[in-house]
PDB file of N, CA and C in Angstrom:
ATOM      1  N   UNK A   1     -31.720  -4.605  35.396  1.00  0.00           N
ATOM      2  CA  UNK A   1     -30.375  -4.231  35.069  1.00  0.00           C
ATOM      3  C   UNK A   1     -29.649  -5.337  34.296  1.00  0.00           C
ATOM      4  N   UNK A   2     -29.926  -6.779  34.658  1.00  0.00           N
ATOM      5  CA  UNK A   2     -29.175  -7.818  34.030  1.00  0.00           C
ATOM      6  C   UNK A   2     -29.891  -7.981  32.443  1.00  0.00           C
ATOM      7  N   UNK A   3     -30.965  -7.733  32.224  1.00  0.00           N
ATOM      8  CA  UNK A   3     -31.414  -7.834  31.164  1.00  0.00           C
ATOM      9  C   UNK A   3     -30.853  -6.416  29.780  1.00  0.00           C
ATOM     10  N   UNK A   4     -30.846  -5.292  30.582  1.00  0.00           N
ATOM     11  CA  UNK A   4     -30.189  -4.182  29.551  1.00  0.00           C
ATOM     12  C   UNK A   4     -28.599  -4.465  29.284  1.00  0.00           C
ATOM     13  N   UNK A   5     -27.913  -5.435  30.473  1.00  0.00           N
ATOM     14  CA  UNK A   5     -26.575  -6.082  30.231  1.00  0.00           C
ATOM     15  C   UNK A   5     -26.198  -7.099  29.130  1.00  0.00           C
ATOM     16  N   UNK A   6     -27.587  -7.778  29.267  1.00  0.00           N
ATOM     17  CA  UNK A   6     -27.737  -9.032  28.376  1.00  0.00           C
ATOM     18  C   UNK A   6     -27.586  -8.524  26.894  1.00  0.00           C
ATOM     19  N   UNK A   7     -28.689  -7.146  26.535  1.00  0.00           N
ATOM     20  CA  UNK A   7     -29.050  -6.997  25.822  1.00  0.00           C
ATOM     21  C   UNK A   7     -27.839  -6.211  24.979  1.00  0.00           C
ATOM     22  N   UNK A   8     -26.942  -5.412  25.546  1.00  0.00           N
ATOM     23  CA  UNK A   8     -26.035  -4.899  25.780  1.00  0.00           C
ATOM     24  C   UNK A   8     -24.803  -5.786  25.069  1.00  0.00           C
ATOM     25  N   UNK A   9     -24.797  -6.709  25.396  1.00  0.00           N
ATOM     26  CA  UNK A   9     -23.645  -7.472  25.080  1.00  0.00           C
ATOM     27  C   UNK A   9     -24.208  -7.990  24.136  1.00  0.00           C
ATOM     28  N   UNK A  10     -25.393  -8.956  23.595  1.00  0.00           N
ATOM     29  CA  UNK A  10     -25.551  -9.478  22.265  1.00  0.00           C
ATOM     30  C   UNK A  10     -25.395  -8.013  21.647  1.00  0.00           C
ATOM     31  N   UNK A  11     -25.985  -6.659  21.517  1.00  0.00           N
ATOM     32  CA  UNK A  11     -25.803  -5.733  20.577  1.00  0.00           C
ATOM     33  C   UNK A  11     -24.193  -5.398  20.086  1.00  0.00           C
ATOM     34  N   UNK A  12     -23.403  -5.887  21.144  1.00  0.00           N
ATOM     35  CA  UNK A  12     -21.810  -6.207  20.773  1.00  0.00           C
ATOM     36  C   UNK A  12     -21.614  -7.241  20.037  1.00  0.00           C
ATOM     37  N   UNK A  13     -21.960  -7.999  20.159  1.00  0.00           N
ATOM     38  CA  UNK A  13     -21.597  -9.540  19.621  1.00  0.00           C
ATOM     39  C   UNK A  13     -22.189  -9.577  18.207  1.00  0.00           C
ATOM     40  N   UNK A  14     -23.324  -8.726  18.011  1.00  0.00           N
ATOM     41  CA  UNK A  14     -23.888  -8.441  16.575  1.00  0.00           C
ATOM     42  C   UNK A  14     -22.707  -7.705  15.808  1.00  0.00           C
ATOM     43  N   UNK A  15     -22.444  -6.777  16.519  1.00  0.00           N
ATOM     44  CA  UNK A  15     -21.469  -5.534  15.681  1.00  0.00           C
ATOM     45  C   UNK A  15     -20.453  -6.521  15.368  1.00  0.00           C
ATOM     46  N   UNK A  16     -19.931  -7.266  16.382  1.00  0.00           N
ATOM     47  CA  UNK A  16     -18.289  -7.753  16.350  1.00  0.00           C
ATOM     48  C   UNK A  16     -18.644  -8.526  15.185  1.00  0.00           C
ATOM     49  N   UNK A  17     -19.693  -9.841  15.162  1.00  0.00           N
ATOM     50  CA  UNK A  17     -19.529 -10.578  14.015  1.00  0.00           C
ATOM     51  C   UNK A  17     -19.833  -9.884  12.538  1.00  0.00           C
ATOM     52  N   UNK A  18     -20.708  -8.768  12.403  1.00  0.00           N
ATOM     53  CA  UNK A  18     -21.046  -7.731  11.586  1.00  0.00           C
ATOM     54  C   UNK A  18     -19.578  -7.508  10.940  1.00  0.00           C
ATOM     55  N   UNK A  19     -18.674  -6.801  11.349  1.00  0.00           N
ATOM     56  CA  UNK A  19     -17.147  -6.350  10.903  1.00  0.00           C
ATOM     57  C   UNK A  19     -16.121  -7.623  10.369  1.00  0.00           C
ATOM     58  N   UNK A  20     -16.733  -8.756  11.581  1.00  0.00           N
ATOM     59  CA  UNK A  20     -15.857  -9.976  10.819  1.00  0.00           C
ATOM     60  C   UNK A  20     -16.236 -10.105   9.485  1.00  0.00           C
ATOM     61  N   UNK A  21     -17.319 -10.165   9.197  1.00  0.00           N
ATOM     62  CA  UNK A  21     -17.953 -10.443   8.054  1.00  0.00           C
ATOM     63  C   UNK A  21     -17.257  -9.828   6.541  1.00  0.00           C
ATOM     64  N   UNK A  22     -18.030  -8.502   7.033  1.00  0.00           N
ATOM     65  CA  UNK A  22     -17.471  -7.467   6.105  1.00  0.00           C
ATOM     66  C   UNK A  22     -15.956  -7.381   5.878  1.00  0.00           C
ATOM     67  N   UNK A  23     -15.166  -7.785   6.870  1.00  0.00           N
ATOM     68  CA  UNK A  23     -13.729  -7.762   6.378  1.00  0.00           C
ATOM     69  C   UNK A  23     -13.448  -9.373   5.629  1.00  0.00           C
ATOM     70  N   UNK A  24     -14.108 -10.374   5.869  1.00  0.00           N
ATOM     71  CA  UNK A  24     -13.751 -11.505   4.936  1.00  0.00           C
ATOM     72  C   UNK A  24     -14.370 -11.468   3.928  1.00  0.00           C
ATOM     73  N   UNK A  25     -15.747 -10.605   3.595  1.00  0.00           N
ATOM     74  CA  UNK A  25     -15.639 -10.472   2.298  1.00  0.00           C
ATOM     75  C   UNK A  25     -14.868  -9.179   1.137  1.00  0.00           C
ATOM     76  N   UNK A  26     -14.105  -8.099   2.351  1.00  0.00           N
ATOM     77  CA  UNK A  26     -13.051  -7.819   1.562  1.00  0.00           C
ATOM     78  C   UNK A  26     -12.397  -8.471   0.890  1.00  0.00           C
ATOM     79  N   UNK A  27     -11.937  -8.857   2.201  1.00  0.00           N
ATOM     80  CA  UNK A  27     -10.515  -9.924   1.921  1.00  0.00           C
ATOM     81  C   UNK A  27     -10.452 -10.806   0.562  1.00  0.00           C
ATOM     82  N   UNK A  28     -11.885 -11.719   0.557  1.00  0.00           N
ATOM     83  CA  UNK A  28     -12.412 -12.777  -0.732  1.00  0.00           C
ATOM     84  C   UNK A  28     -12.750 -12.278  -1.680  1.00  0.00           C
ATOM     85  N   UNK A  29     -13.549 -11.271  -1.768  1.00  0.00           N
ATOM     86  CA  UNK A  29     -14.267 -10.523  -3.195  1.00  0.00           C
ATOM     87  C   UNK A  29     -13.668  -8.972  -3.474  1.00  0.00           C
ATOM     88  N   UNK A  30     -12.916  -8.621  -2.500  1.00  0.00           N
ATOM     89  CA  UNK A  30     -12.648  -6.915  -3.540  1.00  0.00           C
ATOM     90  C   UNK A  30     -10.893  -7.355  -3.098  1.00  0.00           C
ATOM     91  N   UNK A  31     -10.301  -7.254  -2.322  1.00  0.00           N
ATOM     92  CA  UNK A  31      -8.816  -7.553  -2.433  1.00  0.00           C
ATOM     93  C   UNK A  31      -8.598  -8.251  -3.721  1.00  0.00           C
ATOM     94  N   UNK A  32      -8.897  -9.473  -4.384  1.00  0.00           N
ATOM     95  CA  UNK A  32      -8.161  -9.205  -5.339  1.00  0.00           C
ATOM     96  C   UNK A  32      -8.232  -9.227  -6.741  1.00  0.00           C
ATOM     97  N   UNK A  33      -9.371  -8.442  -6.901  1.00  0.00           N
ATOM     98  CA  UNK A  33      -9.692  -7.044  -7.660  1.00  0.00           C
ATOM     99  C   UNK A  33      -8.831  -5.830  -8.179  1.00  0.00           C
ATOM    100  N   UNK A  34      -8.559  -5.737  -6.738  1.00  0.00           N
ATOM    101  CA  UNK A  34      -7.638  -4.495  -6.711  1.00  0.00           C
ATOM    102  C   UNK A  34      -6.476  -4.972  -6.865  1.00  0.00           C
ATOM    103  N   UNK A  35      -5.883  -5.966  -6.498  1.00  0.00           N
ATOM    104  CA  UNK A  35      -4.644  -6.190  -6.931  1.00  0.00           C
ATOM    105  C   UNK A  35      -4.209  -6.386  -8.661  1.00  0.00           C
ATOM    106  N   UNK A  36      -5.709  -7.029  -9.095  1.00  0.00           N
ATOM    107  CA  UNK A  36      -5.537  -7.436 -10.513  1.00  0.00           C
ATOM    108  C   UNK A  36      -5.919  -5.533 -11.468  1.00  0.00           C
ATOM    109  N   UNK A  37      -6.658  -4.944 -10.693  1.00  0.00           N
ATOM    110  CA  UNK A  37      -6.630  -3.783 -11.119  1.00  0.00           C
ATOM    111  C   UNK A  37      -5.249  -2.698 -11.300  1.00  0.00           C
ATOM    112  N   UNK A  38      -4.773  -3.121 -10.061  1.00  0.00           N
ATOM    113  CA  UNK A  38      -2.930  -2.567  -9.726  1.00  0.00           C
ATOM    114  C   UNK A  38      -2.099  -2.887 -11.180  1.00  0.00           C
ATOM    115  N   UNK A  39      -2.675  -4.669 -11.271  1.00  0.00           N
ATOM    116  CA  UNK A  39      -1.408  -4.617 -12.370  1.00  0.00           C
ATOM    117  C   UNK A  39      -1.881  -4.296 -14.069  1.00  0.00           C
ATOM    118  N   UNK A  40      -3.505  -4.161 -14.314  1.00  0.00           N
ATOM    119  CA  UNK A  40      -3.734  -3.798 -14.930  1.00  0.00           C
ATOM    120  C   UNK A  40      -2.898  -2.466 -15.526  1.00  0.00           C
ATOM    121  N   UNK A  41      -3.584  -1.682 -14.339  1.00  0.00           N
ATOM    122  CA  UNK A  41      -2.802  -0.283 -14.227  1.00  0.00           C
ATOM    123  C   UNK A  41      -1.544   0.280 -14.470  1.00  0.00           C
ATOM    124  N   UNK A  42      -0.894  -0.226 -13.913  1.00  0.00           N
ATOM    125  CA  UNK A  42       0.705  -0.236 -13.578  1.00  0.00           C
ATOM    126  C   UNK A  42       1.637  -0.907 -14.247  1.00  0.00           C
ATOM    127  N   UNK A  43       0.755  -2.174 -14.147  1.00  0.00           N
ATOM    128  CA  UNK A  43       1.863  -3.601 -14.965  1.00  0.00           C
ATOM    129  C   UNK A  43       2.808  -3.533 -16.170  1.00  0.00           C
ATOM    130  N   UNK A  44       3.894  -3.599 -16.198  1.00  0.00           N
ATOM    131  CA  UNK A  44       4.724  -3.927 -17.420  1.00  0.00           C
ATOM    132  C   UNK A  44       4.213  -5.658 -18.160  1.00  0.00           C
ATOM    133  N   UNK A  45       4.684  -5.487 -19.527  1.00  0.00           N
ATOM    134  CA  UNK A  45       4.439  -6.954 -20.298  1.00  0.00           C
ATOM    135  C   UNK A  45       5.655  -7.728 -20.399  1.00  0.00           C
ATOM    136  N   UNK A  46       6.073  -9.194 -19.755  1.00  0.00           N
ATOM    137  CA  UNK A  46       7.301  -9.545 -20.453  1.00  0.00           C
ATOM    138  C   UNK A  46       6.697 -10.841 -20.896  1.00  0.00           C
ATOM    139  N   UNK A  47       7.806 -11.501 -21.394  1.00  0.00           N
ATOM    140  CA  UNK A  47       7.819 -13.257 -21.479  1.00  0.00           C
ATOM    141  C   UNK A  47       7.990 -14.101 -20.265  1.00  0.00           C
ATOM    142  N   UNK A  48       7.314 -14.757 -20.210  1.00  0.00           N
ATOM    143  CA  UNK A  48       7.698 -15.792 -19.197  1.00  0.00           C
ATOM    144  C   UNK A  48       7.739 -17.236 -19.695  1.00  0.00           C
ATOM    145  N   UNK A  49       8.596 -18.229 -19.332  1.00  0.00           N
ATOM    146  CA  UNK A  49       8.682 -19.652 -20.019  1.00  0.00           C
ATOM    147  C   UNK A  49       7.982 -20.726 -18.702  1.00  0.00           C
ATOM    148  N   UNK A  50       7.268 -21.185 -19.287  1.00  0.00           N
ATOM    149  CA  UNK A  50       6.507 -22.417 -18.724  1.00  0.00           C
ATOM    150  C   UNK A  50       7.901 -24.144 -18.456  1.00  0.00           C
ATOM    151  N   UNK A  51       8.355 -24.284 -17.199  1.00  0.00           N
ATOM    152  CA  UNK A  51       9.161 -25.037 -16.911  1.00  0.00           C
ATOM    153  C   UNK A  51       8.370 -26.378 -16.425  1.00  0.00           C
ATOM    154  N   UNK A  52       7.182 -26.413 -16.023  1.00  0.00           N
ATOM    155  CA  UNK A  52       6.094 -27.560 -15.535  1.00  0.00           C
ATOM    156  C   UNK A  52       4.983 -27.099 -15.679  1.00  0.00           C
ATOM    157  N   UNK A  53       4.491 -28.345 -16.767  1.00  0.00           N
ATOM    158  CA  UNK A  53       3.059 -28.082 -16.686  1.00  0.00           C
ATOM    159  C   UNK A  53       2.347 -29.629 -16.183  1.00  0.00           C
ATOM    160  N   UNK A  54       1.366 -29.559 -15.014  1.00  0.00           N
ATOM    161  CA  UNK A  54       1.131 -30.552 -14.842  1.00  0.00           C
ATOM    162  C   UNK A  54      -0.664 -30.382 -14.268  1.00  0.00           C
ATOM    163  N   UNK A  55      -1.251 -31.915 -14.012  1.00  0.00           N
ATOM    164  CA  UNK A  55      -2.701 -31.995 -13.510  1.00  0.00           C
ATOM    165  C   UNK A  55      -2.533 -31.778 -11.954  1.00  0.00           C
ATOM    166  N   UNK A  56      -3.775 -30.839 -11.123  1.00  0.00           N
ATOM    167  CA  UNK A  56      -3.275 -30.824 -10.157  1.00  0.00           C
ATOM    168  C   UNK A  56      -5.262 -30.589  -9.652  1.00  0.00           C
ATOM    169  N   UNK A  57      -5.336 -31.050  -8.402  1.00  0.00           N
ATOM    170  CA  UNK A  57      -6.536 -31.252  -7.881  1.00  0.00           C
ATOM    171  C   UNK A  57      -7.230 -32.495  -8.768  1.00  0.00           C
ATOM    172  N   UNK A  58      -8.363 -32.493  -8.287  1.00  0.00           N
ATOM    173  CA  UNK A  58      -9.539 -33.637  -9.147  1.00  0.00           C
ATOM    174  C   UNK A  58      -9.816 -33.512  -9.979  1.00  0.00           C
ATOM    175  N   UNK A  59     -10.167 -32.440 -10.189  1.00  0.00           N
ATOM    176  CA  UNK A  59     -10.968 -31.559 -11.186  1.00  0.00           C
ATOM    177  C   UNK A  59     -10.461 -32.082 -13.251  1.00  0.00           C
ATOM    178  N   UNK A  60      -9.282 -31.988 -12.763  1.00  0.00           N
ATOM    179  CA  UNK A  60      -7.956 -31.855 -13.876  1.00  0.00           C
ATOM    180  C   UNK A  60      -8.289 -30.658 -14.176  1.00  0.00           C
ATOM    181  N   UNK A  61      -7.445 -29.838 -13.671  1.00  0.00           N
ATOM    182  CA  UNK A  61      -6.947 -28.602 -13.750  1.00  0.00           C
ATOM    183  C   UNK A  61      -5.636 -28.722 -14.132  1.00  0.00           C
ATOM    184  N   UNK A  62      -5.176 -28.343 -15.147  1.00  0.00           N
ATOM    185  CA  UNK A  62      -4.323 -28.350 -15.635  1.00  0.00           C
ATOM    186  C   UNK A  62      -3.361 -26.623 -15.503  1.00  0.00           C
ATOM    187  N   UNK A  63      -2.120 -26.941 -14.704  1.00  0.00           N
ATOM    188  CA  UNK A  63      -1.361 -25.577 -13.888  1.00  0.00           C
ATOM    189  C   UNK A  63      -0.134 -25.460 -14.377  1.00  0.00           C
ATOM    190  N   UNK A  64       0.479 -24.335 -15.107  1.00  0.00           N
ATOM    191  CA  UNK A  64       1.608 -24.085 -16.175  1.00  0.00           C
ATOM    192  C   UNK A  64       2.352 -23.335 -14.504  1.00  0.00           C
ATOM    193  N   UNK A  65       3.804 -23.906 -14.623  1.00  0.00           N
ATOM    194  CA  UNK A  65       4.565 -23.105 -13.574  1.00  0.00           C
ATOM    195  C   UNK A  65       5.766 -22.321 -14.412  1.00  0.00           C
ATOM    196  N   UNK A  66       5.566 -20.569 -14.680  1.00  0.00           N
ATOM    197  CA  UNK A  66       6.237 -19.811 -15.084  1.00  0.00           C
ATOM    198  C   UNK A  66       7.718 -19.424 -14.629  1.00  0.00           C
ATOM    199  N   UNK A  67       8.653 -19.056 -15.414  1.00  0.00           N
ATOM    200  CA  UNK A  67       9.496 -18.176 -14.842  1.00  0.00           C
ATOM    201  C   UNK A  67      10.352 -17.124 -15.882  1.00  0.00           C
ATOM    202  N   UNK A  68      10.283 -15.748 -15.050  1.00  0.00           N
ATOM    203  CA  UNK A  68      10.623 -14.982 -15.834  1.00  0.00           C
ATOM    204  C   UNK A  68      12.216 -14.180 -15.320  1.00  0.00           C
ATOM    205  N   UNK A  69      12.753 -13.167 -15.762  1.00  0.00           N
ATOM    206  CA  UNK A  69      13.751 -12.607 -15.353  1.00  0.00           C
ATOM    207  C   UNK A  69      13.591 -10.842 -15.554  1.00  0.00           C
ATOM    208  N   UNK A  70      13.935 -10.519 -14.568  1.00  0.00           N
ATOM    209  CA  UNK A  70      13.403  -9.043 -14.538  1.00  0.00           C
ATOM    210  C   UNK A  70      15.432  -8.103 -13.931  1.00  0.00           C
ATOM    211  N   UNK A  71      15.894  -7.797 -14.028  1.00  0.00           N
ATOM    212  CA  UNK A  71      17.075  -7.145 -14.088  1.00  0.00           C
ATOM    213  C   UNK A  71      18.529  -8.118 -13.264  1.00  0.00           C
ATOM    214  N   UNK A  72      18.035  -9.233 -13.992  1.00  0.00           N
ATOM    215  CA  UNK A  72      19.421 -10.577 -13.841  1.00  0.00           C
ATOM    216  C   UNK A  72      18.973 -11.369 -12.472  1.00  0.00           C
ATOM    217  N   UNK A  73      17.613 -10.995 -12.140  1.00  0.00           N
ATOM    218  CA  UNK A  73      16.900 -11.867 -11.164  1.00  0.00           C
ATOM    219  C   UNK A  73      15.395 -12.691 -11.867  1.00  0.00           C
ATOM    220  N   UNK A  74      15.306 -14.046 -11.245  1.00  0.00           N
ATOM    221  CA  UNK A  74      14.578 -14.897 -11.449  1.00  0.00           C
ATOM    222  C   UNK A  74      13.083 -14.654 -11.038  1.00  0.00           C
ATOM    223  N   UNK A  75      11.771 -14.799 -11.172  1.00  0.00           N
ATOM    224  CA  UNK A  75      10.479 -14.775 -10.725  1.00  0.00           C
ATOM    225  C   UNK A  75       9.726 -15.902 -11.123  1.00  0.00           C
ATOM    226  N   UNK A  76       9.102 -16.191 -10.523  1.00  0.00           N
ATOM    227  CA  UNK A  76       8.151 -17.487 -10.604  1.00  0.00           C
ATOM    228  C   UNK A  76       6.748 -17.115 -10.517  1.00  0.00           C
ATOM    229  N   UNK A  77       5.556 -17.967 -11.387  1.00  0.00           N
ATOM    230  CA  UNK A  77       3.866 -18.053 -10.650  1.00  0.00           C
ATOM    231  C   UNK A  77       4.030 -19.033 -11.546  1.00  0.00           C
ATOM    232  N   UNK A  78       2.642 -18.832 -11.626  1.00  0.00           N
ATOM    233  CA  UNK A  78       1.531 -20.194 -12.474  1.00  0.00           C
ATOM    234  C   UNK A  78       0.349 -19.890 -12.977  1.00  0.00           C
ATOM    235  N   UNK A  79       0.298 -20.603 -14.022  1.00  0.00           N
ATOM    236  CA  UNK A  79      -1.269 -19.914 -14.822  1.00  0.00           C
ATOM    237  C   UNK A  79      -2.095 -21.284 -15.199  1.00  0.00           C
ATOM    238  N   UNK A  80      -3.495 -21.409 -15.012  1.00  0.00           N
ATOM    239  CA  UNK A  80      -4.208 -22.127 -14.555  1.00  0.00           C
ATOM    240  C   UNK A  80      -4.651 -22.481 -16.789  1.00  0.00           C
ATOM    241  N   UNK A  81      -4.951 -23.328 -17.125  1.00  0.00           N
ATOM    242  CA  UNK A  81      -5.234 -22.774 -18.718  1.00  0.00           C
ATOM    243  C   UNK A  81      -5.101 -24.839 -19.201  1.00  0.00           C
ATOM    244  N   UNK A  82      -5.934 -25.462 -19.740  1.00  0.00           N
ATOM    245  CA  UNK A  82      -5.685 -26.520 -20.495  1.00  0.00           C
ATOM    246  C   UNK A  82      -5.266 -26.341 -21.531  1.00  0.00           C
ATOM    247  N   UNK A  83      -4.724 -25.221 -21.793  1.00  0.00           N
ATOM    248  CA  UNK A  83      -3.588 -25.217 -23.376  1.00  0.00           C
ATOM    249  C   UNK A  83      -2.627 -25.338 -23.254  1.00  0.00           C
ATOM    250  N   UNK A  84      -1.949 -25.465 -22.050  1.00  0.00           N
ATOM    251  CA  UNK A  84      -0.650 -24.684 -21.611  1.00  0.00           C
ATOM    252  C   UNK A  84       0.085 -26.255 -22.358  1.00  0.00           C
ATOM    253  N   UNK A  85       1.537 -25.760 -22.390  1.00  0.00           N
ATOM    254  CA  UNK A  85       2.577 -27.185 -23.317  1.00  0.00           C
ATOM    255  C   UNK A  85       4.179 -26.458 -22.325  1.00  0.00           C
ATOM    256  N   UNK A  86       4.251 -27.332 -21.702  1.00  0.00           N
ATOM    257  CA  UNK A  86       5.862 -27.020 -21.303  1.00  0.00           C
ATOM    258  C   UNK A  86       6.441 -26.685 -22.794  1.00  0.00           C
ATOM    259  N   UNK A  87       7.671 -25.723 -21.895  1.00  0.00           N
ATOM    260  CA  UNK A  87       8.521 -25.003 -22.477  1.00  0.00           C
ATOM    261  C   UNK A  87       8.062 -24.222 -23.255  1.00  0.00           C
ATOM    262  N   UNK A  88       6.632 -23.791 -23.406  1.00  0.00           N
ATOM    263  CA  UNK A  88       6.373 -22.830 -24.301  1.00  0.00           C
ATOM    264  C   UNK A  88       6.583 -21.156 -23.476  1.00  0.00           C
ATOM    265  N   UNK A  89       6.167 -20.347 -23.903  1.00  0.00           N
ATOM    266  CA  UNK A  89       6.047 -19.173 -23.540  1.00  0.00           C
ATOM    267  C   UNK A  89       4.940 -18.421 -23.718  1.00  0.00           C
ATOM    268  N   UNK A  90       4.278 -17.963 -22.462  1.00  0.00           N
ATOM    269  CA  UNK A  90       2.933 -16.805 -22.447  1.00  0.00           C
ATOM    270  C   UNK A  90       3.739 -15.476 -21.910  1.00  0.00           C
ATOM    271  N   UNK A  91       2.855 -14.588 -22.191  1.00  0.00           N
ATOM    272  CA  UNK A  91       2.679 -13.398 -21.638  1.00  0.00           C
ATOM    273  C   UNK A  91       2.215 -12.873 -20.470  1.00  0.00           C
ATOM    274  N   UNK A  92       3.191 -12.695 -19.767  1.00  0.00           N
ATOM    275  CA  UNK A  92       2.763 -12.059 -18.301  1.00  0.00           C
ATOM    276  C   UNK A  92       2.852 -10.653 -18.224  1.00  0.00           C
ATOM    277  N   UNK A  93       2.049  -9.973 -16.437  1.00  0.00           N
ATOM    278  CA  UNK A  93       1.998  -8.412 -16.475  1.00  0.00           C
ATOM    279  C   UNK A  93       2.699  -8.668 -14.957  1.00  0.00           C
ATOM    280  N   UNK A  94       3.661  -7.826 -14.515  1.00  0.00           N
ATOM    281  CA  UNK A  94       4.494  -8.065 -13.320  1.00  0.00           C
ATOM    282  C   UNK A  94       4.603  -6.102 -12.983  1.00  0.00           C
ATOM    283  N   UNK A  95       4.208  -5.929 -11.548  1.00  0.00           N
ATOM    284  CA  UNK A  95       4.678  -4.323 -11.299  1.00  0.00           C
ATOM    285  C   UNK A  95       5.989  -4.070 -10.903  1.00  0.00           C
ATOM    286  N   UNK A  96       6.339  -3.314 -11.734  1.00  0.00           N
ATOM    287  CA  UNK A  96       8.104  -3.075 -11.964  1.00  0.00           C
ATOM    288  C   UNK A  96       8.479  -2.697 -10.522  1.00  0.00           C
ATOM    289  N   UNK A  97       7.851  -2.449  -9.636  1.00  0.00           N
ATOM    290  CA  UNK A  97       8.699  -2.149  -7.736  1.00  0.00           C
ATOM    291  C   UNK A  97       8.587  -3.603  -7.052  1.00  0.00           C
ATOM    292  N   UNK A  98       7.597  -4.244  -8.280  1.00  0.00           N
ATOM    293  CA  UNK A  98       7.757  -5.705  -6.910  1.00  0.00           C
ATOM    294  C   UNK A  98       7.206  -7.277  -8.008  1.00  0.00           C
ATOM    295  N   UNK A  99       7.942  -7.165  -8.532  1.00  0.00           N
ATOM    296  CA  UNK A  99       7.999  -8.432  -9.832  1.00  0.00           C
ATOM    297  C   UNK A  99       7.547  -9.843  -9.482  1.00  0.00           C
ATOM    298  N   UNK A 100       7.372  -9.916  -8.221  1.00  0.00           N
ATOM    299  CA  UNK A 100       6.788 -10.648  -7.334  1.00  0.00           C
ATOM    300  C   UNK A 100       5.535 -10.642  -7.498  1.00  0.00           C
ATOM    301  N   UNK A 101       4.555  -9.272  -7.685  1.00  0.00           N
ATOM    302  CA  UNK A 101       3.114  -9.422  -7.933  1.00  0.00           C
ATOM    303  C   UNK A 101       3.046  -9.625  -9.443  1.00  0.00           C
ATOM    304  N   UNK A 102       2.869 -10.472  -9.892  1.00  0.00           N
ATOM    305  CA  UNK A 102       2.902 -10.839 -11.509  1.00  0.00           C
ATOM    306  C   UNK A 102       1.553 -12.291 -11.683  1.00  0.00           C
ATOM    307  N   UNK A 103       1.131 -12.030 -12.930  1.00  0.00           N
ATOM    308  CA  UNK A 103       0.163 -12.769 -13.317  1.00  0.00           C
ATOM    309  C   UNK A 103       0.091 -12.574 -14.403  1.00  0.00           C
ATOM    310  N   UNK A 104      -0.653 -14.350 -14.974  1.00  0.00           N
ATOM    311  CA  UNK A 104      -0.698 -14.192 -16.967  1.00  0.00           C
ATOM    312  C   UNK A 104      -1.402 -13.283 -17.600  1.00  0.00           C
ATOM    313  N   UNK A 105      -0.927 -12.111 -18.679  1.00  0.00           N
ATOM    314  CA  UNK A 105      -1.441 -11.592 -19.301  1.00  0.00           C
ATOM    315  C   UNK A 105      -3.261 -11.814 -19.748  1.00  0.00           C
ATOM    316  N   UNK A 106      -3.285 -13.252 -19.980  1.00  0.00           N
ATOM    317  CA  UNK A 106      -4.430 -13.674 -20.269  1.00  0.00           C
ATOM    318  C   UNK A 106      -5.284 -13.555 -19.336  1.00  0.00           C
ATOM    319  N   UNK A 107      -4.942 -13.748 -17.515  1.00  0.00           N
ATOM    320  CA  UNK A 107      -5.693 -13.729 -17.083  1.00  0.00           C
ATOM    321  C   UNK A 107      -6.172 -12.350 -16.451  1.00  0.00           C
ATOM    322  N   UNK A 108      -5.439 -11.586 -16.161  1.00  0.00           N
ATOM    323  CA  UNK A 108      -5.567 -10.282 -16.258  1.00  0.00           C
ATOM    324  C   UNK A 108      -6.772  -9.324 -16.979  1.00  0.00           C
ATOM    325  N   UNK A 109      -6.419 -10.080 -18.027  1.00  0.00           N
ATOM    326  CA  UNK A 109      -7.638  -9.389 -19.454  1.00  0.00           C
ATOM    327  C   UNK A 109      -8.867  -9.921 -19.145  1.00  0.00           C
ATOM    328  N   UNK A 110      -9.371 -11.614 -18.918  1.00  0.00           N
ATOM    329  CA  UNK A 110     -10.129 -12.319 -18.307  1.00  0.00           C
ATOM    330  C   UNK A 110     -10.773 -11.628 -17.358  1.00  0.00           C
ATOM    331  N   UNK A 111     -10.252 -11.268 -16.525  1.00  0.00           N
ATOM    332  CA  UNK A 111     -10.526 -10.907 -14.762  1.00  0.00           C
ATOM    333  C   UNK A 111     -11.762  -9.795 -14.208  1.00  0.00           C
TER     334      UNK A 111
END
């Protein structure tokens, strides 16, 4: 009896870590996919102006920090790119119910 218990519970402990799995590689590899697919989809095009561009990690990664204006309100991200030049301006895609999910045009197309 203790052994079909034993056996019983690792066949749980398989499943449980089985689902962890599969949901962190949602989470890492198709979530955001779909989000970049959303704004594909959906996304409006505006301007956004680059206010800091600076080196950030080891690597030199070089990280442009955007901001745009969408109906007399402010939005912010950042686009990852060694071209980037403060104060210039790229092209972003932002979904008009939540201007908040926004990302560079460029990378979008990239993606």
């Amino acid at each position: 009896m203790e052994i079909s218990l034993s056996l019983l519970n690792r066949h749980k402990s398989r499943i449980i870590w089985t689902i962890i799995i599969l949901l962190m590689f949602w989470y890492i590899g198709i979530r955001p996919e779909m989000r970049i697919s959303e704004l594909r989809n959906d996304g409006k095009q505006t301007k956004a102006y680059l206010y800091e561009v600076k080196g950030v990690g080891s690597k030199g990664t070089i990280r442009g920090f955007y901001r745009f204006k969408i109906n007399n309100k402010l939005y912010e991200g950042f686009y990852d790119d060694y071209k980037l030049v403060k104060y210039d301006s790229i092209d972003i895609i932002y979904l008009p119910d939540n201007p908040e999910r926004n990302q560079a045009k460029q990378f979008v197309k990239d993606y």
